[in-house]
C-alpha atoms as a PDB file:
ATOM      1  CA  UNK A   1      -5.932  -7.157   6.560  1.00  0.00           C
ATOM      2  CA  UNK A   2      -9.526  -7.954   5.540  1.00  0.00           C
ATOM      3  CA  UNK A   3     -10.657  -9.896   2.671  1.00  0.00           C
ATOM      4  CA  UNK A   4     -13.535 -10.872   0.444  1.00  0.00           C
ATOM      5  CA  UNK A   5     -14.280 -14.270   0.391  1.00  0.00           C
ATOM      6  CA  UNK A   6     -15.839 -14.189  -3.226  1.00  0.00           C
ATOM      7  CA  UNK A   7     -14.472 -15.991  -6.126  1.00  0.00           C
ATOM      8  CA  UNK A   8     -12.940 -12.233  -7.126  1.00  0.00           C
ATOM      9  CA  UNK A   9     -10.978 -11.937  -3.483  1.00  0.00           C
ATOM     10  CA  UNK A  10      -8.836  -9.500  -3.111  1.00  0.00           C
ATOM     11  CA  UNK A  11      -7.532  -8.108   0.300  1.00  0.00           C
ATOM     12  CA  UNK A  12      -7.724  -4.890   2.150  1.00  0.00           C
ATOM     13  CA  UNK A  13      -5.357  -2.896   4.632  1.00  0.00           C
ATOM     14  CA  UNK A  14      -7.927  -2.513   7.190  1.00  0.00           C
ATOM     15  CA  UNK A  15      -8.591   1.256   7.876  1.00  0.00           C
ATOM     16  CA  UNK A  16      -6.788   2.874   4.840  1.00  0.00           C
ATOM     17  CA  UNK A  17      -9.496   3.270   1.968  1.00  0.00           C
ATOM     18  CA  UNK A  18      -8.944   6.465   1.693  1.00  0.00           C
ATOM     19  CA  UNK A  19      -5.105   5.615   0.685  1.00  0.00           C
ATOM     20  CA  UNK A  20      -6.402   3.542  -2.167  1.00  0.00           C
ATOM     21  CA  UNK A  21      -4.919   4.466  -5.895  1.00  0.00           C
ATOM     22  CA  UNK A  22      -6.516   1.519  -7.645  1.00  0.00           C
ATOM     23  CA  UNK A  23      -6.942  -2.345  -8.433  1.00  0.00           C
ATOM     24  CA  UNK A  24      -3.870  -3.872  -9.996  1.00  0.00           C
ATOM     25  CA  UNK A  25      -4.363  -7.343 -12.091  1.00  0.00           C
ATOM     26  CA  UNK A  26      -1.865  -9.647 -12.715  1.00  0.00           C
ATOM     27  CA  UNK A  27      -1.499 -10.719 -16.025  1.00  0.00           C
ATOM     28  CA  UNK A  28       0.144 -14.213 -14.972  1.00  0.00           C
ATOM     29  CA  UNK A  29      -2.500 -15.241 -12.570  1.00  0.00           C
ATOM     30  CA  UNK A  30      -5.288 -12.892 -12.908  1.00  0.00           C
ATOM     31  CA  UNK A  31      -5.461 -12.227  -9.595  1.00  0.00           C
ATOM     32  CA  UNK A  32      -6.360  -8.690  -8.091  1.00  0.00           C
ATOM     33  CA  UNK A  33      -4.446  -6.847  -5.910  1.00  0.00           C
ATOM     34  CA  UNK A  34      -5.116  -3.233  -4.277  1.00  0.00           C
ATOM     35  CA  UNK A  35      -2.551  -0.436  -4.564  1.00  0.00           C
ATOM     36  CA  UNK A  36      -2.216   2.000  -1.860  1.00  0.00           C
ATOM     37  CA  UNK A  37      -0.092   5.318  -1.818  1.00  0.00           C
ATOM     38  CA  UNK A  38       2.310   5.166   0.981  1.00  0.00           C
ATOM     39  CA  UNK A  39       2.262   8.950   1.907  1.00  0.00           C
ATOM     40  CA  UNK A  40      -1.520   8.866   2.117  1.00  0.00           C
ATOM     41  CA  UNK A  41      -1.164   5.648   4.559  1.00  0.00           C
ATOM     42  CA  UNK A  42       1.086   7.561   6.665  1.00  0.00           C
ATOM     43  CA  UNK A  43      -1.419  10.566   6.615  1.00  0.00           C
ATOM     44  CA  UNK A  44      -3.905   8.642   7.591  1.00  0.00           C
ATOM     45  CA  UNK A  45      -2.045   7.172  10.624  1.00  0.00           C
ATOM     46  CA  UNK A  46      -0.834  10.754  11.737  1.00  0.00           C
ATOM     47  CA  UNK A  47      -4.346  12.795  11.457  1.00  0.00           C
ATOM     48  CA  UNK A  48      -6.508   9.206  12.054  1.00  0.00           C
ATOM     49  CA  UNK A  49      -4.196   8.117  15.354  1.00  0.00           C
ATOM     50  CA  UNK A  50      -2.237  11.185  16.055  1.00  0.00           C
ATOM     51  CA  UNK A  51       0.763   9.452  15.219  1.00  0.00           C
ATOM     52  CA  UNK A  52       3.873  11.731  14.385  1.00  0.00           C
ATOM     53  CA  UNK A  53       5.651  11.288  11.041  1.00  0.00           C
ATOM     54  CA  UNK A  54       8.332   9.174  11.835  1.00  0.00           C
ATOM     55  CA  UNK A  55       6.103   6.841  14.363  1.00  0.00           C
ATOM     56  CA  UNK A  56       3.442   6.093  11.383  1.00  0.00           C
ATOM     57  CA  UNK A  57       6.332   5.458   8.788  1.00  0.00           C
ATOM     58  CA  UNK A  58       8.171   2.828  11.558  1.00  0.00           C
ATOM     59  CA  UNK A  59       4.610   1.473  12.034  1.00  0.00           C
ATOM     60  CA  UNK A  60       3.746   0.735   8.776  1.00  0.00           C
ATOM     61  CA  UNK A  61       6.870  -0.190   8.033  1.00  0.00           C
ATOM     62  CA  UNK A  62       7.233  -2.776  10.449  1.00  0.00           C
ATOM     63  CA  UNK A  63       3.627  -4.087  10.767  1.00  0.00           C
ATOM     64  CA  UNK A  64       2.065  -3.651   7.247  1.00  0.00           C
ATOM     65  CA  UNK A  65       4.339  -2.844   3.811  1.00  0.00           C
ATOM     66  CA  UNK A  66       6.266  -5.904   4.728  1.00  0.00           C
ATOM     67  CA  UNK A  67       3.966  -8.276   5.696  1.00  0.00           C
ATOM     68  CA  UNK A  68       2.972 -10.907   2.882  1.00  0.00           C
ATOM     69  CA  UNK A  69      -0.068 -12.632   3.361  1.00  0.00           C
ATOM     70  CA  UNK A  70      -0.505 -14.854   0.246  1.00  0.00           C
ATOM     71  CA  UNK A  71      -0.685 -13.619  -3.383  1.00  0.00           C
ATOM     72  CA  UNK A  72      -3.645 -11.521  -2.426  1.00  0.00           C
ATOM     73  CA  UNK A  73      -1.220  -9.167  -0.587  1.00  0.00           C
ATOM     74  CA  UNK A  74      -2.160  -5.268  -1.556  1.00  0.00           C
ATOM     75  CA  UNK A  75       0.852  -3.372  -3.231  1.00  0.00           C
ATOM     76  CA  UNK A  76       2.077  -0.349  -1.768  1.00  0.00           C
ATOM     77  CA  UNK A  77       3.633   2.420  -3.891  1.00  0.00           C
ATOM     78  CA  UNK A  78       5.418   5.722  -3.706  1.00  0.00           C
ATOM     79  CA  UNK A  79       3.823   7.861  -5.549  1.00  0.00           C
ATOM     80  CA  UNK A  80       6.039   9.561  -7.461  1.00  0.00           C
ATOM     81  CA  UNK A  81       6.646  11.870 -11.004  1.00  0.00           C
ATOM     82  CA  UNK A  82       8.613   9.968 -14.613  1.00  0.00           C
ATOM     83  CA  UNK A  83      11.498  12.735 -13.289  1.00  0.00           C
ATOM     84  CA  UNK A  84      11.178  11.262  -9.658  1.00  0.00           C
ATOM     85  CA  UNK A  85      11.958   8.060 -11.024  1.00  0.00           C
ATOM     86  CA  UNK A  86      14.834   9.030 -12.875  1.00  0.00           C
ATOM     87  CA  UNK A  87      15.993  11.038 -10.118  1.00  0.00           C
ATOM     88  CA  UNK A  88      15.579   8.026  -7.492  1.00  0.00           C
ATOM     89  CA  UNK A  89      17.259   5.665  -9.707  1.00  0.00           C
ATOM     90  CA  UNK A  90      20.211   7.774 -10.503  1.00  0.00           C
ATOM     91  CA  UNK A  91      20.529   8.201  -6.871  1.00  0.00           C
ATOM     92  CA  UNK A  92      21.018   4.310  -5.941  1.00  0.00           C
END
Protein backbone atom coordinates (compact mmCIF):
# COMPACT_ATOMS: atom_id res chain seq x y z
CA UNK A 1 0.00 0.00 0.00
CA UNK A 2 1.25 3.51 -0.84
CA UNK A 3 0.08 6.68 0.52
CA UNK A 4 0.04 10.44 0.21
CA UNK A 5 1.37 12.16 2.92
CA UNK A 6 -0.77 15.41 2.31
CA UNK A 7 -3.29 16.72 4.65
CA UNK A 8 -5.98 14.91 2.01
CA UNK A 9 -4.13 11.23 2.46
CA UNK A 10 -5.64 8.62 1.21
CA UNK A 11 -3.96 5.18 0.40
CA UNK A 12 -3.30 3.15 -2.64
CA UNK A 13 -3.10 -0.72 -3.48
CA UNK A 14 0.18 -0.47 -5.07
CA UNK A 15 -0.03 -1.65 -8.77
CA UNK A 16 -3.88 -1.74 -9.29
CA UNK A 17 -4.92 1.81 -10.72
CA UNK A 18 -6.36 0.49 -13.33
CA UNK A 19 -8.90 -1.45 -10.82
CA UNK A 20 -9.93 1.88 -9.42
CA UNK A 21 -13.97 2.67 -9.43
CA UNK A 22 -13.70 5.87 -7.43
CA UNK A 23 -12.99 7.94 -4.13
CA UNK A 24 -15.38 7.12 -1.33
CA UNK A 25 -15.81 9.89 1.64
CA UNK A 26 -16.92 9.19 4.84
CA UNK A 27 -19.47 11.23 6.10
CA UNK A 28 -18.44 10.58 9.91
CA UNK A 29 -14.85 11.46 9.56
CA UNK A 30 -14.37 12.92 6.23
CA UNK A 31 -11.81 10.87 5.42
CA UNK A 32 -11.16 9.45 1.79
CA UNK A 33 -10.92 6.14 0.90
CA UNK A 34 -10.31 4.46 -2.70
CA UNK A 35 -12.68 1.80 -4.05
CA UNK A 36 -11.38 -0.86 -6.20
CA UNK A 37 -13.40 -3.56 -8.23
CA UNK A 38 -12.33 -6.93 -7.14
CA UNK A 39 -12.66 -8.71 -10.59
CA UNK A 40 -10.53 -6.03 -12.20
CA UNK A 41 -7.80 -6.64 -9.26
CA UNK A 42 -7.81 -10.18 -10.06
CA UNK A 43 -7.44 -9.32 -13.86
CA UNK A 44 -4.82 -7.42 -13.29
CA UNK A 45 -2.89 -10.08 -11.27
CA UNK A 46 -3.66 -12.83 -13.99
CA UNK A 47 -2.68 -10.77 -17.36
CA UNK A 48 -0.04 -8.32 -15.13
CA UNK A 49 1.75 -11.60 -13.27
CA UNK A 50 0.42 -14.48 -15.18
CA UNK A 51 -1.29 -15.61 -12.26
CA UNK A 52 -4.22 -18.17 -12.88
CA UNK A 53 -7.70 -17.36 -11.56
CA UNK A 54 -7.82 -19.09 -8.51
CA UNK A 55 -3.96 -18.15 -7.52
CA UNK A 56 -4.78 -14.19 -7.90
CA UNK A 57 -8.17 -14.57 -5.94
CA UNK A 58 -6.11 -16.67 -2.89
CA UNK A 59 -3.50 -13.88 -3.28
CA UNK A 60 -5.48 -11.08 -2.86
CA UNK A 61 -7.41 -12.62 -0.62
CA UNK A 62 -4.89 -13.44 1.76
CA UNK A 63 -2.40 -10.54 1.32
CA UNK A 64 -4.57 -7.46 0.38
CA UNK A 65 -8.74 -7.38 0.81
CA UNK A 66 -8.10 -8.31 4.37
CA UNK A 67 -5.45 -6.39 5.43
CA UNK A 68 -6.44 -3.12 7.46
CA UNK A 69 -3.99 -0.58 7.64
CA UNK A 70 -5.63 2.32 9.56
CA UNK A 71 -8.83 4.17 8.53
CA UNK A 72 -7.15 5.08 5.30
CA UNK A 73 -7.60 1.42 4.19
CA UNK A 74 -9.04 1.37 0.32
CA UNK A 75 -12.49 -0.50 0.03
CA UNK A 76 -12.82 -3.28 -2.19
CA UNK A 77 -16.14 -4.11 -3.89
CA UNK A 78 -17.87 -6.64 -6.06
CA UNK A 79 -19.16 -5.10 -8.61
CA UNK A 80 -22.34 -6.18 -9.07
CA UNK A 81 -26.18 -5.32 -10.72
CA UNK A 82 -29.55 -4.00 -7.99
CA UNK A 83 -30.77 -7.83 -9.24
CA UNK A 84 -27.24 -9.24 -8.22
CA UNK A 85 -27.81 -7.93 -4.95
CA UNK A 86 -31.06 -9.28 -4.46
CA UNK A 87 -30.02 -12.43 -5.86
CA UNK A 88 -26.81 -12.66 -3.46
CA UNK A 89 -28.77 -11.79 -0.51
CA UNK A 90 -31.54 -14.20 -1.05
CA UNK A 91 -28.89 -16.72 -1.44
CA UNK A 92 -27.26 -16.31 2.22
Amino acid sequence: MSNDTSANATMFADGFDDAILGLCTCPQTQTKRVVYDKEHMIDVLRKRDGMDYDTALEFLEHNTWTAYVGELTPLYVDVMTASDITEHIDNQ
